[in-house]
PDB file of N, CA and C in Angstrom:
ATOM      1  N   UNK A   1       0.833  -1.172   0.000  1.00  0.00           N
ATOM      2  CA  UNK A   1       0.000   0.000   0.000  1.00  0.00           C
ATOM      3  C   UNK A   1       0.881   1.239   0.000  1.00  0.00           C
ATOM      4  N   UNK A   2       0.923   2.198  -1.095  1.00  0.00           N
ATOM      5  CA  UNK A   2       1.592   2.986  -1.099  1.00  0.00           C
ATOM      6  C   UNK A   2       0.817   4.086  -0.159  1.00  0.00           C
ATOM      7  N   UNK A   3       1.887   5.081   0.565  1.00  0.00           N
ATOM      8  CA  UNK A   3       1.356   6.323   0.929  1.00  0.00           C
ATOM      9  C   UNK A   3       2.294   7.101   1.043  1.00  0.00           C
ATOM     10  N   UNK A   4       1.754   8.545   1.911  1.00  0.00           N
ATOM     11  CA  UNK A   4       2.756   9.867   0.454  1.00  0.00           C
ATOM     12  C   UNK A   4       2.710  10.484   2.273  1.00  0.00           C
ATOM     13  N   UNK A   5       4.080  10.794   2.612  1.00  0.00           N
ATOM     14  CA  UNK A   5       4.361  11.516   3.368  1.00  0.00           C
ATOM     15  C   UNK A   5       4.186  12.649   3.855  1.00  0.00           C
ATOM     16  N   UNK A   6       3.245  13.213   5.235  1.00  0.00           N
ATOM     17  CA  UNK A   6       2.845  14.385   5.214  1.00  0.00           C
ATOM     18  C   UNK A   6       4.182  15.699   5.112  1.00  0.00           C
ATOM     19  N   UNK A   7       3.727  16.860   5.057  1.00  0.00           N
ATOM     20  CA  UNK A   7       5.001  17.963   5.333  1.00  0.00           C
ATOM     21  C   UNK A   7       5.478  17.848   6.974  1.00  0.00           C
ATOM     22  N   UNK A   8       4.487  17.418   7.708  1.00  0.00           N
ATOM     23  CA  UNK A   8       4.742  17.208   9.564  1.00  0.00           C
ATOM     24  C   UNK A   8       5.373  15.757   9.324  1.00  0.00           C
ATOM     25  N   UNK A   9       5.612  15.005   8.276  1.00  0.00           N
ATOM     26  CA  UNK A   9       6.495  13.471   8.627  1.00  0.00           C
ATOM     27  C   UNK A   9       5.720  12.789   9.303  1.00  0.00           C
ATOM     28  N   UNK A  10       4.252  12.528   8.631  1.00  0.00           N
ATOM     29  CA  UNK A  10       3.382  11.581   9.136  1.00  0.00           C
ATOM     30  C   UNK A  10       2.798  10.882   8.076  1.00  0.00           C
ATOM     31  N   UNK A  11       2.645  10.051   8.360  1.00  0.00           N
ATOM     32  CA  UNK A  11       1.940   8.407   7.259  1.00  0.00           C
ATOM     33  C   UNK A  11       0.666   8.311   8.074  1.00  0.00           C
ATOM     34  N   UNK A  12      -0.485   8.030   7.218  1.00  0.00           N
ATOM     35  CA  UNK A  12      -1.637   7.536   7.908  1.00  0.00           C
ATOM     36  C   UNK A  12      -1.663   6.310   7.662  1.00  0.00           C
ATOM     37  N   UNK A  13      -2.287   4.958   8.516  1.00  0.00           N
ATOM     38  CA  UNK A  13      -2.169   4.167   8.489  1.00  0.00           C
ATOM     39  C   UNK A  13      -3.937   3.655   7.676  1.00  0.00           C
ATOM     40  N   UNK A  14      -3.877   2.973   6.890  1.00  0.00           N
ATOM     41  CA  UNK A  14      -4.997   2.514   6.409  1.00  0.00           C
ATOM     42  C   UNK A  14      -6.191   1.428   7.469  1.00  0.00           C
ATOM     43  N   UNK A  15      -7.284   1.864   7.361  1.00  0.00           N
ATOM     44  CA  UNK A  15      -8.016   1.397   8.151  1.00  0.00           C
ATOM     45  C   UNK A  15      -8.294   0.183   8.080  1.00  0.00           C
ATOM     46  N   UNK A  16      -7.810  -0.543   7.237  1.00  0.00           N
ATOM     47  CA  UNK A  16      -8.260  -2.159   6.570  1.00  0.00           C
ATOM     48  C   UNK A  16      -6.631  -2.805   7.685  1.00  0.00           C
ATOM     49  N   UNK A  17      -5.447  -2.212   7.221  1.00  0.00           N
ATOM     50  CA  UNK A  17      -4.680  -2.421   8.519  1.00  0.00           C
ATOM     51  C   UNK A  17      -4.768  -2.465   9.610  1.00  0.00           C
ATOM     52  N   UNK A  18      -5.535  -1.170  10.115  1.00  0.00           N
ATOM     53  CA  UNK A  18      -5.930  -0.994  11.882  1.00  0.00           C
ATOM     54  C   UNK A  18      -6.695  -1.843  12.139  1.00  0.00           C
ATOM     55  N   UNK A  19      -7.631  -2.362  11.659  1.00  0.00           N
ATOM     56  CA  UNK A  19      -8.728  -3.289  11.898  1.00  0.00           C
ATOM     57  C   UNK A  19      -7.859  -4.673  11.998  1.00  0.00           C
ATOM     58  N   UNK A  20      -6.802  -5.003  10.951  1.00  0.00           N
ATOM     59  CA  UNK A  20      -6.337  -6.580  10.579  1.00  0.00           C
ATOM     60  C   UNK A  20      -5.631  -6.408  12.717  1.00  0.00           C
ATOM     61  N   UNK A  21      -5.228  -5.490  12.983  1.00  0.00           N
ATOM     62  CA  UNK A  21      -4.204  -5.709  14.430  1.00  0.00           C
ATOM     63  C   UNK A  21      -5.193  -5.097  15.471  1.00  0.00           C
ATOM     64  N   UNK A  22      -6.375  -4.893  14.956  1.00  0.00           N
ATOM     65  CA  UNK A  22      -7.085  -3.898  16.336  1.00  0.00           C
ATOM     66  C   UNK A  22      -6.604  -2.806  17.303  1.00  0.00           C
ATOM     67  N   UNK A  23      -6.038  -2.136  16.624  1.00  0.00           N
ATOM     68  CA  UNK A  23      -5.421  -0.790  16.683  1.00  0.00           C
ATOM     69  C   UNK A  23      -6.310   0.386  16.626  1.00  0.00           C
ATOM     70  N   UNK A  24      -6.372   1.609  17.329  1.00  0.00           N
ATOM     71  CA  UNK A  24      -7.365   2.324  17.231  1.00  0.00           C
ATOM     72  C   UNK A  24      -6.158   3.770  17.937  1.00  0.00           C
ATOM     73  N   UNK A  25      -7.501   4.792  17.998  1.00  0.00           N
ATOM     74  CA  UNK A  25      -6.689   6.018  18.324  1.00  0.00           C
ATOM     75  C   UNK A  25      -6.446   5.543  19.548  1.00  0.00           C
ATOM     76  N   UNK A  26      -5.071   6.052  19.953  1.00  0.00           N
ATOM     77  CA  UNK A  26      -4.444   6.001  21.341  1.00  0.00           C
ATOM     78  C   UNK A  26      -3.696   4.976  21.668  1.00  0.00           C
ATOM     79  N   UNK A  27      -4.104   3.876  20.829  1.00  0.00           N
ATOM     80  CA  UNK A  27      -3.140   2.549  20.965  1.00  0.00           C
ATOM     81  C   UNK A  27      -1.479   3.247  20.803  1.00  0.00           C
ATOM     82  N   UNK A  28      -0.706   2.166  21.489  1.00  0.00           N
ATOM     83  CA  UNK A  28       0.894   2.445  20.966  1.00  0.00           C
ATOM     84  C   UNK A  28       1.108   1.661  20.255  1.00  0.00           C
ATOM     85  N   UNK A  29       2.218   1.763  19.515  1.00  0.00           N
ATOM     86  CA  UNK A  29       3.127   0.997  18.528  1.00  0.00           C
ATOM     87  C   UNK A  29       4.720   1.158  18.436  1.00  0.00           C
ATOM     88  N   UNK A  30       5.500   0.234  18.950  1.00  0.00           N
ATOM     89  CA  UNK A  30       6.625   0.401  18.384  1.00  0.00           C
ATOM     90  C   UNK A  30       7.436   0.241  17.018  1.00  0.00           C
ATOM     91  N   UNK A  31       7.891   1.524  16.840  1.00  0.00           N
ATOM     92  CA  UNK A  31       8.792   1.365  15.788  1.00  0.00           C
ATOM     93  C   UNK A  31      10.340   0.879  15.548  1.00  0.00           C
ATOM     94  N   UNK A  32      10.711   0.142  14.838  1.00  0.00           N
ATOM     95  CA  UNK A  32      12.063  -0.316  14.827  1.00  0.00           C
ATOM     96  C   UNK A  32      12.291   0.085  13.198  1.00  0.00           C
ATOM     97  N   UNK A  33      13.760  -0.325  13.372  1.00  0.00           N
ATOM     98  CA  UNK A  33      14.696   0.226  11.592  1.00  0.00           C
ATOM     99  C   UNK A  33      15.404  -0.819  11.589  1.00  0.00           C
ATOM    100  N   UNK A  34      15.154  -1.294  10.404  1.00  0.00           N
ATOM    101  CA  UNK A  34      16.205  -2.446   9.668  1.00  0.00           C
ATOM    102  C   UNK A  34      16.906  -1.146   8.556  1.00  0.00           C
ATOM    103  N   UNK A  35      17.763  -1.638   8.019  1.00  0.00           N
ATOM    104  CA  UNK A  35      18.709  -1.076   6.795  1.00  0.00           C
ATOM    105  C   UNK A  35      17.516  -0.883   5.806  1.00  0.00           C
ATOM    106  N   UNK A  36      16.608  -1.811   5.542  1.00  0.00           N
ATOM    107  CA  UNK A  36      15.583  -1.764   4.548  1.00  0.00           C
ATOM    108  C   UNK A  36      14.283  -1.469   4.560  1.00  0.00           C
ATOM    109  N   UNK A  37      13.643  -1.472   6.175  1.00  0.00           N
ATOM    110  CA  UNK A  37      12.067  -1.040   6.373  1.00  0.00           C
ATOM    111  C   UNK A  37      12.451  -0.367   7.430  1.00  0.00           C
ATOM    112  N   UNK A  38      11.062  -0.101   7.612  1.00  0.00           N
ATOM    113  CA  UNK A  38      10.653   0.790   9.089  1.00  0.00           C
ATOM    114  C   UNK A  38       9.343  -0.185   9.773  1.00  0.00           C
ATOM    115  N   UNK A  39       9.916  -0.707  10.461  1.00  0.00           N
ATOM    116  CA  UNK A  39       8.816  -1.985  11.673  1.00  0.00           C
ATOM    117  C   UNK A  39       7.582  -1.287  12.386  1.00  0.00           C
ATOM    118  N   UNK A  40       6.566  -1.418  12.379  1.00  0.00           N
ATOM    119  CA  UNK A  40       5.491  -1.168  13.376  1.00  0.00           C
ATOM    120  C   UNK A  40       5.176  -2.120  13.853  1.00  0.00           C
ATOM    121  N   UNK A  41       5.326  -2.052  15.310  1.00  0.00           N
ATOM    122  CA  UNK A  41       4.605  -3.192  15.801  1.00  0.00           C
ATOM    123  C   UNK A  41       3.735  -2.954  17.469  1.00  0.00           C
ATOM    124  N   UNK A  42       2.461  -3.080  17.441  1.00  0.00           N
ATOM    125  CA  UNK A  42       1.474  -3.053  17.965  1.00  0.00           C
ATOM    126  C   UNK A  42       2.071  -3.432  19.777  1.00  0.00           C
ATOM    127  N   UNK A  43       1.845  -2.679  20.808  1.00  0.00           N
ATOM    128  CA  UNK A  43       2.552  -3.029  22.122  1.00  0.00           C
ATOM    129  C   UNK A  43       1.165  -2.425  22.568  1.00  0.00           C
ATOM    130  N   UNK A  44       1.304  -3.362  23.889  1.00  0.00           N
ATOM    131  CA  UNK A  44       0.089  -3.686  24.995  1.00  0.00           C
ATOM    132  C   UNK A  44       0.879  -3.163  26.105  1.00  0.00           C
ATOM    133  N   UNK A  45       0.514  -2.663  26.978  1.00  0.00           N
ATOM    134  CA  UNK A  45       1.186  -1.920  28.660  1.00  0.00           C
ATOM    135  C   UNK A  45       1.596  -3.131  29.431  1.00  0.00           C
ATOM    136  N   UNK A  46       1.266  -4.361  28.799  1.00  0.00           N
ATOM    137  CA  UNK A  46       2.064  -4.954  29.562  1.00  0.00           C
ATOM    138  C   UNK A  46       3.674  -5.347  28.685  1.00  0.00           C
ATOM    139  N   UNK A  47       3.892  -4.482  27.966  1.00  0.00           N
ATOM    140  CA  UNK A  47       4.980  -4.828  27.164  1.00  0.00           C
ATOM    141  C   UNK A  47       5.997  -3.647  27.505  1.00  0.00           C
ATOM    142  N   UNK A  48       5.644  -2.525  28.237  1.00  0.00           N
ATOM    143  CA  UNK A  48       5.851  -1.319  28.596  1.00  0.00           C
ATOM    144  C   UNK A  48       7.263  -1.579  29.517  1.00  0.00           C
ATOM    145  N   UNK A  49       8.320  -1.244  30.037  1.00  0.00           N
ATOM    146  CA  UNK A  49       9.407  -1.449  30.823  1.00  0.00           C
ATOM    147  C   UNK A  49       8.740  -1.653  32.080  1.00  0.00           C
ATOM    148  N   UNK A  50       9.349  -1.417  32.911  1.00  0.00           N
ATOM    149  CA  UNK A  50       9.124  -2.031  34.470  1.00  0.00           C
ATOM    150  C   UNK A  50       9.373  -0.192  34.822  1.00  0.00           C
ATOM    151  N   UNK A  51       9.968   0.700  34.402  1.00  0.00           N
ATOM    152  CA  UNK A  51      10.171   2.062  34.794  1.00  0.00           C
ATOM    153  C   UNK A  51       8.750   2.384  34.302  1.00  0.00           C
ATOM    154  N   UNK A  52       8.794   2.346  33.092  1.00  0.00           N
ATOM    155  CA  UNK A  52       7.154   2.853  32.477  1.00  0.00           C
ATOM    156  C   UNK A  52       5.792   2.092  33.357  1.00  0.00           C
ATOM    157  N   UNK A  53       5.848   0.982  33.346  1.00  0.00           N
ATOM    158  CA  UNK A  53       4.650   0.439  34.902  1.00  0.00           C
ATOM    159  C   UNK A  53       4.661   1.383  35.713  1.00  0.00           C
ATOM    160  N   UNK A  54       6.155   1.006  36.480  1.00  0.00           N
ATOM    161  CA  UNK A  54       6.141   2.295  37.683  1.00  0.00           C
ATOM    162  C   UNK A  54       5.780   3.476  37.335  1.00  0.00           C
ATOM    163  N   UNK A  55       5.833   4.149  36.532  1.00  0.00           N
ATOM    164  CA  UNK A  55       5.536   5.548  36.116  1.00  0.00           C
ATOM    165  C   UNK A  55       4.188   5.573  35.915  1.00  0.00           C
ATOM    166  N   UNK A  56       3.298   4.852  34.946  1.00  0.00           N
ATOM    167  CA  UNK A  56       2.168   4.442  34.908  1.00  0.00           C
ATOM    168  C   UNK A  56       1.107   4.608  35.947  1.00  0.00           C
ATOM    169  N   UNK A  57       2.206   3.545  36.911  1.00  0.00           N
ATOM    170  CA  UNK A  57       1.233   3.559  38.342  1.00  0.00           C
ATOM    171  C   UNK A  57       1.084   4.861  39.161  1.00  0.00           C
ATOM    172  N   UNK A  58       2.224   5.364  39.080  1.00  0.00           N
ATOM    173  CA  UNK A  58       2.413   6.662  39.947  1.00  0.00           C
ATOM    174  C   UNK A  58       1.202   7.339  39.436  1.00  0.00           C
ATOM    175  N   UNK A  59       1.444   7.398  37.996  1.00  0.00           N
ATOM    176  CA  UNK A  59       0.296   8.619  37.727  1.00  0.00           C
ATOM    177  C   UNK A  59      -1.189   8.499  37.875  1.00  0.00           C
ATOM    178  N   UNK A  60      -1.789   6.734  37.827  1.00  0.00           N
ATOM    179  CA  UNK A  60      -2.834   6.125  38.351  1.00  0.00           C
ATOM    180  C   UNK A  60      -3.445   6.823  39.942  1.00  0.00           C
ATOM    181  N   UNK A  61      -2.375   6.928  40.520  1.00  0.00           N
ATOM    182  CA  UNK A  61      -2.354   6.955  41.795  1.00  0.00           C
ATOM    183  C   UNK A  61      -2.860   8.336  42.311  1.00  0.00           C
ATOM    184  N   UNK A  62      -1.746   9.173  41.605  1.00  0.00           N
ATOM    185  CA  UNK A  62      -2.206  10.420  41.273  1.00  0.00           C
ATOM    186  C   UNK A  62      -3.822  11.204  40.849  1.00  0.00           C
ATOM    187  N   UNK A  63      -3.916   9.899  40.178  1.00  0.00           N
ATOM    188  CA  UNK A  63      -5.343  10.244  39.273  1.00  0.00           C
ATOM    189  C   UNK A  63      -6.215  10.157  40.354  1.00  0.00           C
ATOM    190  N   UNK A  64      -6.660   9.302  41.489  1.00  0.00           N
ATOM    191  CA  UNK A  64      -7.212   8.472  42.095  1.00  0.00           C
ATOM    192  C   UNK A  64      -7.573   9.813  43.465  1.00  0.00           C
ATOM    193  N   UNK A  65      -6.314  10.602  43.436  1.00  0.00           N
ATOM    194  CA  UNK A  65      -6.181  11.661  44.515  1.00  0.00           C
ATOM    195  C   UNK A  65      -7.009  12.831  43.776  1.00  0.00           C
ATOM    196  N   UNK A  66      -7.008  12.940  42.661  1.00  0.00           N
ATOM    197  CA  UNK A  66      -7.889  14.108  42.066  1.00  0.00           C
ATOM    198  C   UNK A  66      -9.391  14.159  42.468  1.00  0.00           C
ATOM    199  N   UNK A  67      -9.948  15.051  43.314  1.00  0.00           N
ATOM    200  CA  UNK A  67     -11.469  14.846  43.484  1.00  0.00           C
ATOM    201  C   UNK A  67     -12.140  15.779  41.858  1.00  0.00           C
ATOM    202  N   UNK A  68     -12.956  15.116  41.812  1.00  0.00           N
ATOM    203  CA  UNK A  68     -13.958  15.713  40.774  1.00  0.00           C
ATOM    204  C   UNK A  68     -13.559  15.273  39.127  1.00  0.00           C
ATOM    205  N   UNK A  69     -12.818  14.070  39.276  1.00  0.00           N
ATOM    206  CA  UNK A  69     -12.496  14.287  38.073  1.00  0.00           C
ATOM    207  C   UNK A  69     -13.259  13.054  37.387  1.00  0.00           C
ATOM    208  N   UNK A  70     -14.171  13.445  36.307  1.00  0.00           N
ATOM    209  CA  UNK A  70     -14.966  12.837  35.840  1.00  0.00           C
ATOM    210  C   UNK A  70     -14.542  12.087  34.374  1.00  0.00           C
ATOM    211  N   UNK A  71     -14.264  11.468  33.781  1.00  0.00           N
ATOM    212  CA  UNK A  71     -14.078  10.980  32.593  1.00  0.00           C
ATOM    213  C   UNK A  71     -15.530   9.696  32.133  1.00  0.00           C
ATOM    214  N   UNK A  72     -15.489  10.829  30.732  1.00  0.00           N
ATOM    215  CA  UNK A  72     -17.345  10.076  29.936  1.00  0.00           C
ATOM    216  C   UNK A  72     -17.010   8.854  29.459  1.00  0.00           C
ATOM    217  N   UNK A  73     -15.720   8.812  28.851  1.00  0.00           N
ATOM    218  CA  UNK A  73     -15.466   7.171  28.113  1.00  0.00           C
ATOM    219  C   UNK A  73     -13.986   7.060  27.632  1.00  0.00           C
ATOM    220  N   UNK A  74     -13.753   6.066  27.481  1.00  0.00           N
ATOM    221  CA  UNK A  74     -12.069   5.348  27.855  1.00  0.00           C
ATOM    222  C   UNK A  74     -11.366   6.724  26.430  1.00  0.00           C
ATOM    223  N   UNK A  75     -11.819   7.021  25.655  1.00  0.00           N
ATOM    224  CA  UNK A  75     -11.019   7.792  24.981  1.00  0.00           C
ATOM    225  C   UNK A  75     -10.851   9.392  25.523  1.00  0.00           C
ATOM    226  N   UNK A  76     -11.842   9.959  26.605  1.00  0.00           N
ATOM    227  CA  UNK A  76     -11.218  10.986  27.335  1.00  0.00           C
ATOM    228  C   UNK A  76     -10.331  10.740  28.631  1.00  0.00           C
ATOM    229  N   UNK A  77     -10.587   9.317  28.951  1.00  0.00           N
ATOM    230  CA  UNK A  77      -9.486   8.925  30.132  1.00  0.00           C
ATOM    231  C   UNK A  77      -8.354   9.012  29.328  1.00  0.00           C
ATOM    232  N   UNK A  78      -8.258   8.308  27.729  1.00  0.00           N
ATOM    233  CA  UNK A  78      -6.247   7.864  27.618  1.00  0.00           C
ATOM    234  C   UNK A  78      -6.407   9.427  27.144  1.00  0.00           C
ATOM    235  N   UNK A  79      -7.097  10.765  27.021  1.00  0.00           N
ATOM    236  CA  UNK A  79      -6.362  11.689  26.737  1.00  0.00           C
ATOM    237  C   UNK A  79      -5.743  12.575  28.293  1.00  0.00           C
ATOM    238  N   UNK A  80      -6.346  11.701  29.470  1.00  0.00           N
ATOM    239  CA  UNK A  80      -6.542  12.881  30.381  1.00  0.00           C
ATOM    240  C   UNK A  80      -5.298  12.068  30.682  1.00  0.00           C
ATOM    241  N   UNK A  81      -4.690  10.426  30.689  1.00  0.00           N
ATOM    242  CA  UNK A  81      -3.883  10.039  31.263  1.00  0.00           C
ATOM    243  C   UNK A  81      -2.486  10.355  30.229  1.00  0.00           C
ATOM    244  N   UNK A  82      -2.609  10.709  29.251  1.00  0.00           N
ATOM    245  CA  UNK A  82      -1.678  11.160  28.269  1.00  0.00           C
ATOM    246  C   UNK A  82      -1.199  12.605  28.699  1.00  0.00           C
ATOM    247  N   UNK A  83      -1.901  13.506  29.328  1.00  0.00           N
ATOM    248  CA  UNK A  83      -1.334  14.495  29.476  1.00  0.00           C
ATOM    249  C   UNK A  83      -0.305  14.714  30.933  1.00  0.00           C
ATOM    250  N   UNK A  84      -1.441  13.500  32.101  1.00  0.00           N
ATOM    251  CA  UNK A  84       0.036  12.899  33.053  1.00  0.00           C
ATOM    252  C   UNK A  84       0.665  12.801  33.223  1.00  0.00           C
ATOM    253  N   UNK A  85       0.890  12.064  31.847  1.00  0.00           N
ATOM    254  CA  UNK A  85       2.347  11.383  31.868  1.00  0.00           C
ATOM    255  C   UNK A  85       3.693  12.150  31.126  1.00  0.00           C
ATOM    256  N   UNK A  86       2.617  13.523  30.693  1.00  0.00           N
ATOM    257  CA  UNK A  86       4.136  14.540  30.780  1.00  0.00           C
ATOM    258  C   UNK A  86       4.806  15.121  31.631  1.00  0.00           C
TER     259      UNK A  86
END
């Protein structure tokens, strides 16, 4: 599947792909480099380091201490826990 590089150095990924790995917004993916491709490959939090858990958790924890904080559905939680974890 060819695709054409944005001016920001972004590729969209085709939706017939996202669907074949069940990938969606917010999922991660690691990338790797051979001499000849560029690897994507689909990672679950439990694939995450043992620093990133810990970090993870901290910010869980964190979250847990926030009164009032309401989240409508899992895609405003991974944005509220995305901004955490800066």
């Amino acid at each position: 599947m060819l695709r054409k590089i944005t001016r920001a150095g972004q590729v969209s990924v085709p939706r017939k792909v996202l669907a074949q790995f069940t990938l969606k917004e917010g999922d991660y993916v690691d990338i790797d480099c051979t001499p000849l491709a560029i690897v994507l490959k689909p990672v679950t939090l439990s694939e995450f380091s043992e620093r990133d858990s810990d970090l993870f958790a901290a910010k869980l924890a964190k979250l847990e201490k926030e009164k009032g904080t309401v989240l409508s559905d899992s895609s405003s939680a991974r944005r509220h826990l995305k901004k955490l974890m800066k």
